[in-house]
Protein backbone atom coordinates (compact mmCIF):
# COMPACT_ATOMS: atom_id res chain seq x y z
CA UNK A 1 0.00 0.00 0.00
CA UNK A 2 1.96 3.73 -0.09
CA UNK A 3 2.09 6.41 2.08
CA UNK A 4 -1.40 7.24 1.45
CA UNK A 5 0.49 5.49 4.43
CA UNK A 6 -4.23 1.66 0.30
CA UNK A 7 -3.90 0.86 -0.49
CA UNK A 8 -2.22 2.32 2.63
CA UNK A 9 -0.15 4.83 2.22
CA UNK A 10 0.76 5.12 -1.22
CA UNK A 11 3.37 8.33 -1.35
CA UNK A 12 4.08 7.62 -4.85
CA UNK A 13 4.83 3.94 -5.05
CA UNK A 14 6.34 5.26 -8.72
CA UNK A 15 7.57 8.17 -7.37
CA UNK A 16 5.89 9.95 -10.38
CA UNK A 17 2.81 10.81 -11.75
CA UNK A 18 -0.15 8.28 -12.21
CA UNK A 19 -0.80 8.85 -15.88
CA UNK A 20 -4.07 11.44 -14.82
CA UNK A 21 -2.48 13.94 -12.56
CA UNK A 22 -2.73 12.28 -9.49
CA UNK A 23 -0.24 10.84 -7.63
CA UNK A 24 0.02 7.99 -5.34
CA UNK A 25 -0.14 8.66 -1.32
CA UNK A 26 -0.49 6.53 0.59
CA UNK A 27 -1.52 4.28 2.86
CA UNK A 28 -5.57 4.62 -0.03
CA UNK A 29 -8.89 6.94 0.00
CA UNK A 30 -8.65 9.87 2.36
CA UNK A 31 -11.74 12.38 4.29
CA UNK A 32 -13.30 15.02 4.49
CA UNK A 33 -13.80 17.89 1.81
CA UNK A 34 -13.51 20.40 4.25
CA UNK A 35 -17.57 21.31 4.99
CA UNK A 36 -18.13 18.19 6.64
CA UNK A 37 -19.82 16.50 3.80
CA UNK A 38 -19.13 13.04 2.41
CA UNK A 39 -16.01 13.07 0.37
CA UNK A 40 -15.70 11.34 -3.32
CA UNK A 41 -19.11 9.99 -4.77
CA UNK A 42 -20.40 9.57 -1.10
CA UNK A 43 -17.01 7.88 0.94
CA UNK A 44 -17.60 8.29 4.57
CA UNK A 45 -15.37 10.98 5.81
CA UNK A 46 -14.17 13.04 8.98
CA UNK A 47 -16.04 15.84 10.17
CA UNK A 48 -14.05 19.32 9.18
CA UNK A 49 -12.77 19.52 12.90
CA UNK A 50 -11.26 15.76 12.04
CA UNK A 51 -12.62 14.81 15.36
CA UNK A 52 -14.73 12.04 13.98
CA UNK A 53 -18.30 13.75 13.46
CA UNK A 54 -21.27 12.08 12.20
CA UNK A 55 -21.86 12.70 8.55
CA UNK A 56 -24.58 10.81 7.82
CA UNK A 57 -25.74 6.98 7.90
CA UNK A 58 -23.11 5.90 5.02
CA UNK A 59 -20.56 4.83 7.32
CA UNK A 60 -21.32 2.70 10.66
CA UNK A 61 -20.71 -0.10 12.80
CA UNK A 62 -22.42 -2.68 11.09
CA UNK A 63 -22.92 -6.29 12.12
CA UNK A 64 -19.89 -7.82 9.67
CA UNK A 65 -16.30 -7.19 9.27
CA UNK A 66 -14.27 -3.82 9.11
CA UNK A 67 -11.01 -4.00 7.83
CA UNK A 68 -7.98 -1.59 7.09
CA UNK A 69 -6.05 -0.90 4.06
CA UNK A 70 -2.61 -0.66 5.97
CA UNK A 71 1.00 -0.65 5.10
CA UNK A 72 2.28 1.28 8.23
CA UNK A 73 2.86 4.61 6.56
CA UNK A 74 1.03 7.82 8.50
CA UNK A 75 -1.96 7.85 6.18
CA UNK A 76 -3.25 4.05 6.26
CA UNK A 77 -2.15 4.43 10.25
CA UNK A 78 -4.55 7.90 10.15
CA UNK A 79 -6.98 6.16 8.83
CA UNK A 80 -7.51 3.34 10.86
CA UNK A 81 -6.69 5.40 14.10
CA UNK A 82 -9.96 7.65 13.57
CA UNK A 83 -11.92 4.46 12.42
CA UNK A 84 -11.05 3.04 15.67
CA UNK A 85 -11.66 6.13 17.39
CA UNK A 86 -15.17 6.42 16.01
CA UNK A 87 -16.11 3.28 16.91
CA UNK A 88 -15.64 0.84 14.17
CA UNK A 89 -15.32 -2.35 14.54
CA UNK A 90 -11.70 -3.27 12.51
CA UNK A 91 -11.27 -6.80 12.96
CA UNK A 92 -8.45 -7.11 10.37
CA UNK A 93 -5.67 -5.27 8.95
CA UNK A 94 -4.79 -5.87 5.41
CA UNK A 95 -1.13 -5.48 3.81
CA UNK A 96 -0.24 -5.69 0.24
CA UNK A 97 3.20 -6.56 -0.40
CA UNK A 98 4.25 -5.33 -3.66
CA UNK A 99 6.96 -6.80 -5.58
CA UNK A 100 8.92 -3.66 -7.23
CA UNK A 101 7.62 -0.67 -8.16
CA UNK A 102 3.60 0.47 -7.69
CA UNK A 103 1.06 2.69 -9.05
CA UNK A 104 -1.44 1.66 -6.44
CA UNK A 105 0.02 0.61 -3.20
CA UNK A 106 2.92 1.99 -0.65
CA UNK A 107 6.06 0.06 -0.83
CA UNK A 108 8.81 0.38 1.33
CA UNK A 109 9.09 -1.53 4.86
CA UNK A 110 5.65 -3.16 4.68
CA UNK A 111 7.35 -6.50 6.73
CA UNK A 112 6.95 -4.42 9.42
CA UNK A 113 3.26 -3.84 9.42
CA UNK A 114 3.65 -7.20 11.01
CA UNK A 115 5.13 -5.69 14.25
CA UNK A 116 2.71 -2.71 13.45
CA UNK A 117 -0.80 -5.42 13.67
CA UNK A 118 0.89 -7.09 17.35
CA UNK A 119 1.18 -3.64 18.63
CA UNK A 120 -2.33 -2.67 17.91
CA UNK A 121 -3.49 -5.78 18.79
CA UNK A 122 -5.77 -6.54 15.13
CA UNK A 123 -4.74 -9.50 12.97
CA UNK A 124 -3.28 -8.91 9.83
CA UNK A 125 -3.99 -10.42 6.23
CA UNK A 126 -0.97 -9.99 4.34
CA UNK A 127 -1.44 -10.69 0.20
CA UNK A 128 1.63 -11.44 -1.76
CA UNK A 129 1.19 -10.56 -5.18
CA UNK A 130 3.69 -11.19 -7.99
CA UNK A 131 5.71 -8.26 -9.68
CA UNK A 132 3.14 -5.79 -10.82
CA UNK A 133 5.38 -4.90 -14.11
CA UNK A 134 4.53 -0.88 -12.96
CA UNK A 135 7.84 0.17 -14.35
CA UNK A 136 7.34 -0.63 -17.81
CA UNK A 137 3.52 0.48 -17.92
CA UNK A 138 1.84 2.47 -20.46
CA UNK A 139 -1.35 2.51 -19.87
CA UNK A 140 -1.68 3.81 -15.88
CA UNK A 141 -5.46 3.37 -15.90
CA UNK A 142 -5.15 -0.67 -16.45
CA UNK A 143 -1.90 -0.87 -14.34
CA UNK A 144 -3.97 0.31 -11.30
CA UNK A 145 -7.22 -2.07 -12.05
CA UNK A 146 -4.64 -4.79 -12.09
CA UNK A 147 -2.33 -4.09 -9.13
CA UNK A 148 -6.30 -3.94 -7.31
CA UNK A 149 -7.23 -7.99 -7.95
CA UNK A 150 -4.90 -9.46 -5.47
CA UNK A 151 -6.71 -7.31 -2.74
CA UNK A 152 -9.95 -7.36 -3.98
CA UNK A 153 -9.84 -10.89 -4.17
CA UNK A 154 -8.37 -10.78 -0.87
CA UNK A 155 -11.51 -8.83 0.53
CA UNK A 156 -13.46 -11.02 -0.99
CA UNK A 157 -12.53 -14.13 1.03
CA UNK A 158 -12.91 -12.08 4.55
CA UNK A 159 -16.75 -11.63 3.20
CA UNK A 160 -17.08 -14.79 3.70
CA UNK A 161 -16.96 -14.37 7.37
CA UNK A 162 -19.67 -14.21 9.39
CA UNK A 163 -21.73 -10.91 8.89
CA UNK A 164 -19.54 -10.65 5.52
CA UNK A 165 -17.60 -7.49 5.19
CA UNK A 166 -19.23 -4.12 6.30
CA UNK A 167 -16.55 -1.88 5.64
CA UNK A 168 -12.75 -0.57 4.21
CA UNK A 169 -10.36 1.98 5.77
CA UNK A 170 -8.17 3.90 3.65
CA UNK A 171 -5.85 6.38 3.58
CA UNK A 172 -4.99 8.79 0.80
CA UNK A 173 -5.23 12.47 0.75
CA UNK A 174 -5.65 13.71 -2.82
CA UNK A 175 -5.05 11.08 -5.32
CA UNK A 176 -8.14 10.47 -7.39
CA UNK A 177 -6.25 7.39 -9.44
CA UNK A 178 -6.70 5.53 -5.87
CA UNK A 179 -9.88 6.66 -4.38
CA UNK A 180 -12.04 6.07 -7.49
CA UNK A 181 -10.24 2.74 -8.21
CA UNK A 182 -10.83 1.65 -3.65
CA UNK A 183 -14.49 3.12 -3.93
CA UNK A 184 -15.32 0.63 -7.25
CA UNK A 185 -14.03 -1.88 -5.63
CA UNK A 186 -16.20 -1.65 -2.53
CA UNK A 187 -19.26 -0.64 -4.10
CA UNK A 188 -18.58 -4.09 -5.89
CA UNK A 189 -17.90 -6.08 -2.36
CA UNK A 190 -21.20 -3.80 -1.04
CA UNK A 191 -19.12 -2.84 1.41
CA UNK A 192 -19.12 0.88 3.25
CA UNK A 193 -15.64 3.45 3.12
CA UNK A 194 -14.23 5.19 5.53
CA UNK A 195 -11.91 7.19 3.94
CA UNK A 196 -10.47 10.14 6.90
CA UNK A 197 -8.36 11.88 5.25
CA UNK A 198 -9.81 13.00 1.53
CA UNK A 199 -9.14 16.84 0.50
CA UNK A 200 -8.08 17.63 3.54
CA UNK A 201 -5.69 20.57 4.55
CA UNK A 202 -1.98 18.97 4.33
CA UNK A 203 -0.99 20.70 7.58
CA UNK A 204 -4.47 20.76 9.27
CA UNK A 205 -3.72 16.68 9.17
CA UNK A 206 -0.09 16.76 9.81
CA UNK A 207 -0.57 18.74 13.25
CA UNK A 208 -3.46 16.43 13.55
CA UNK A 209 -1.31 13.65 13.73
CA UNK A 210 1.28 14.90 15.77
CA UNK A 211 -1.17 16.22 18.67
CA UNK A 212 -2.73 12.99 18.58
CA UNK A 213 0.76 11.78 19.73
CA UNK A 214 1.97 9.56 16.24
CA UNK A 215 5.61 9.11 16.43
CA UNK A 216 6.44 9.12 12.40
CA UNK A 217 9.71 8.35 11.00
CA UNK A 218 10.62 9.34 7.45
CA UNK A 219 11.73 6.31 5.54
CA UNK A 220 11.90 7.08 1.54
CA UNK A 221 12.97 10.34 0.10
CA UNK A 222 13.11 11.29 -3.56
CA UNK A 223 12.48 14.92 -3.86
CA UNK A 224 14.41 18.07 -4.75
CA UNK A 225 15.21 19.50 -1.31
CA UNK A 226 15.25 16.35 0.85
CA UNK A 227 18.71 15.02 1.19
CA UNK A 228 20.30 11.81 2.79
CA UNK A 229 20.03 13.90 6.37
CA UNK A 230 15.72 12.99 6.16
CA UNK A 231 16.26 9.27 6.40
CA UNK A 232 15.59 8.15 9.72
CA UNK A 233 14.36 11.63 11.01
CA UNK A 234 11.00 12.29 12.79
CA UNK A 235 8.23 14.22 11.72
CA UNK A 236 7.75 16.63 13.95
CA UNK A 237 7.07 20.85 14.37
CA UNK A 238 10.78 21.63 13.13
CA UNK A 239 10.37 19.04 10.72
CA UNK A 240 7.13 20.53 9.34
CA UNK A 241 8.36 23.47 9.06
CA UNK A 242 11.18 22.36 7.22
CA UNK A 243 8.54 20.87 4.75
CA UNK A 244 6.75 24.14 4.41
CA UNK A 245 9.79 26.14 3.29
CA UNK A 246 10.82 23.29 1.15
CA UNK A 247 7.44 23.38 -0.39
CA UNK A 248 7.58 27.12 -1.08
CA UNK A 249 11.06 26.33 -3.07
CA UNK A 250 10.55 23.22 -4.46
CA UNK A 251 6.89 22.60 -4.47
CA UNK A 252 7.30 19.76 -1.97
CA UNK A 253 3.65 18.42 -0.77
CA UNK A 254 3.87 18.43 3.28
CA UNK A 255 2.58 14.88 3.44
CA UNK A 256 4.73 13.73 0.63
CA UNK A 257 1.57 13.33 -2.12
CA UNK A 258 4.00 13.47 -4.96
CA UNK A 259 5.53 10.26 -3.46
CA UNK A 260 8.57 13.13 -1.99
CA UNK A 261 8.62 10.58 0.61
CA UNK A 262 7.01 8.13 2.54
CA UNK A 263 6.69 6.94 6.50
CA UNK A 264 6.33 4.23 8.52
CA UNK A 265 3.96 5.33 12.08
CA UNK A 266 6.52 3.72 14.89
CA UNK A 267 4.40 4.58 18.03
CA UNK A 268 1.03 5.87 18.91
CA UNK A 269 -2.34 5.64 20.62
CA UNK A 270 -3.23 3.13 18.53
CA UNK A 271 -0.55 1.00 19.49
CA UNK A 272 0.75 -0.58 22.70
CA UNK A 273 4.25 -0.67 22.35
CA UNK A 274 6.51 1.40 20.30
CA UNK A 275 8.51 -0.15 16.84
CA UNK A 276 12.53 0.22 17.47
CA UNK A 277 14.60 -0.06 14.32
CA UNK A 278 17.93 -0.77 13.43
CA UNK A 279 18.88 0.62 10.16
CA UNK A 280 21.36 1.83 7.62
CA UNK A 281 20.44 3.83 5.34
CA UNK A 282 20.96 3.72 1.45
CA UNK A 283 21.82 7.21 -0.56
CA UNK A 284 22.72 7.57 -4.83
CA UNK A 285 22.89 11.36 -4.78
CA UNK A 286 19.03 12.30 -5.42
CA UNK A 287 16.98 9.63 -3.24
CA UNK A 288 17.06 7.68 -0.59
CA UNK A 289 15.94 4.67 1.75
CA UNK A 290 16.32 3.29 4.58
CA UNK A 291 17.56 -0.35 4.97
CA UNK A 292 16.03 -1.97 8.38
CA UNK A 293 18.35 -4.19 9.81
CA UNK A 294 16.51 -5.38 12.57
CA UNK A 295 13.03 -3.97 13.86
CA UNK A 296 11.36 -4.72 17.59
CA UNK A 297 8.63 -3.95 20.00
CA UNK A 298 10.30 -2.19 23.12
């Protein structure tokens, strides 16, 4: 999933555009459009304060199965943090593992979602899909419907659970090539979106986040602006603000839309015990990653 955090958090699996203007984010669908209304052709959303208003009867705690669209990153984690704090009943968390590059779904560090689920305390479905081919695409519109079947079909088998599946969590901010593609595909399961995050203000969420006590660690970069000195670093006011002037200059996005860079959440409310890493971290001049050596619950 990427960072937009589905599809997680899905920062810009690609790193570039989608092939319509929109680029990947992470962790998925996102909230509100600012007046409190539902978001994208009727997703359940935040209220405008982000504190988890009523919006109508679209979204609820349904008899049946909620489950998240998670890869770790802030967005997916954002998500699923204000579905829990409404109320919803998320029985499962769902990870995506791509194989190389993606157009739909966050992709660095998702092994550690793993440590992510024990620490919440919600099981985790984790579908392994072969290589999506995204690299040598040309046709972005079928290279997302594609990179969706695995999960779909993984969604699919938890309806067969008792009550079926009543609803998806997902997290991405602005990226109609994601939300469009997640809302199909639970209109088609008949299941209900929460989707917290769509069209809402970049730093409105960010400070969100960071009041609500989220401990997020940078873990990609590959952006004009951010140099081998982000890896590893935390997200916090200095770091925003760092983001900010960097977006004046450079046009970075402040949650890393334009797949800039993507996260992994390491501690919480949401979670019981904080992720440690190990890590080294990997630099060619222009991007960046970190390489986990060795990742715990303290």
């Amino acid at each position: 999933m990427s960072d937009s955090d589905a599809c997680g958090d899905a920062d810009g699996g690609t790193g570039a555009d989608n092939g319509d203007g929109d680029a990947d984010d992470g962790d998925g669908v996102g909230a509100d459009d600012g007046d409190g209304s539902d978001g994208v052709g009727g997703v359940g959303t935040d209220a405008d304060d982000g504190v988890g208003a009523d919006n109508g009867d679209r979204v609820g705690a349904d008899d049946g199965t909620w489950v998240s669209l998670f890869s770790g990153g802030k967005d997916s984690s954002w998500a699923l943090y204000r579905a829990l704090e409404r109320g919803l009943p998320v029985e499962r968390l769902v990870t995506v593992h791509p194989e190389g590059d993606s157009y739909m779904y966050h992709v660095p560090a998702t092994r550690l979602a793993g440590l992510a689920a024990e620490s919440i305390g919600i099981g985790l479905v984790e579908v392994e899909p072969d290589d999506f081919g995204a690299d040598g695409t040309v046709d972005s519109g079928a290279q997302g419907d594609s990179e969706l079947e695995p999960l779909e079909a993984a969604l699919a088998d938890l309806d067969d659970r008792p009550g079926g599946l009543a609803g998806v969590t997902a997290g991405a901010v602005e990226s109609e090539y994601q939300t469009s593609r997640i809302e199909a595909m639970c209109e088609r399961l008949g299941a209900d979106l929460f989707a917290p995050l769509w069209q809402r203000d970049p730093r409105e969420l960010a400070d969100a986040m960071l009041d609500a006590g989220f401990e997020v660690r940078v873990i990609r970069v590959a952006a004009a602006g951010l140099d081998e000195s982000w890896l590893g670093r935390t997200l916090d006011a200095d770091a925003l603000a760092a983001l900010e002037r960097l977006n004046d200059e450079y046009g970075v996005h402040l949650l890393g839309e334009g797949g800039e860079f993507e996260t992994l959440v390491t501690d919480g409310p949401h979670m019981d015990r904080p992720i440690r890493l190990a890590y080294d971290t990997e630099w060619d001049g222009t991007r960046g990653t970190i390489q986990v050596e060795d990742a715990w619950l303290e």
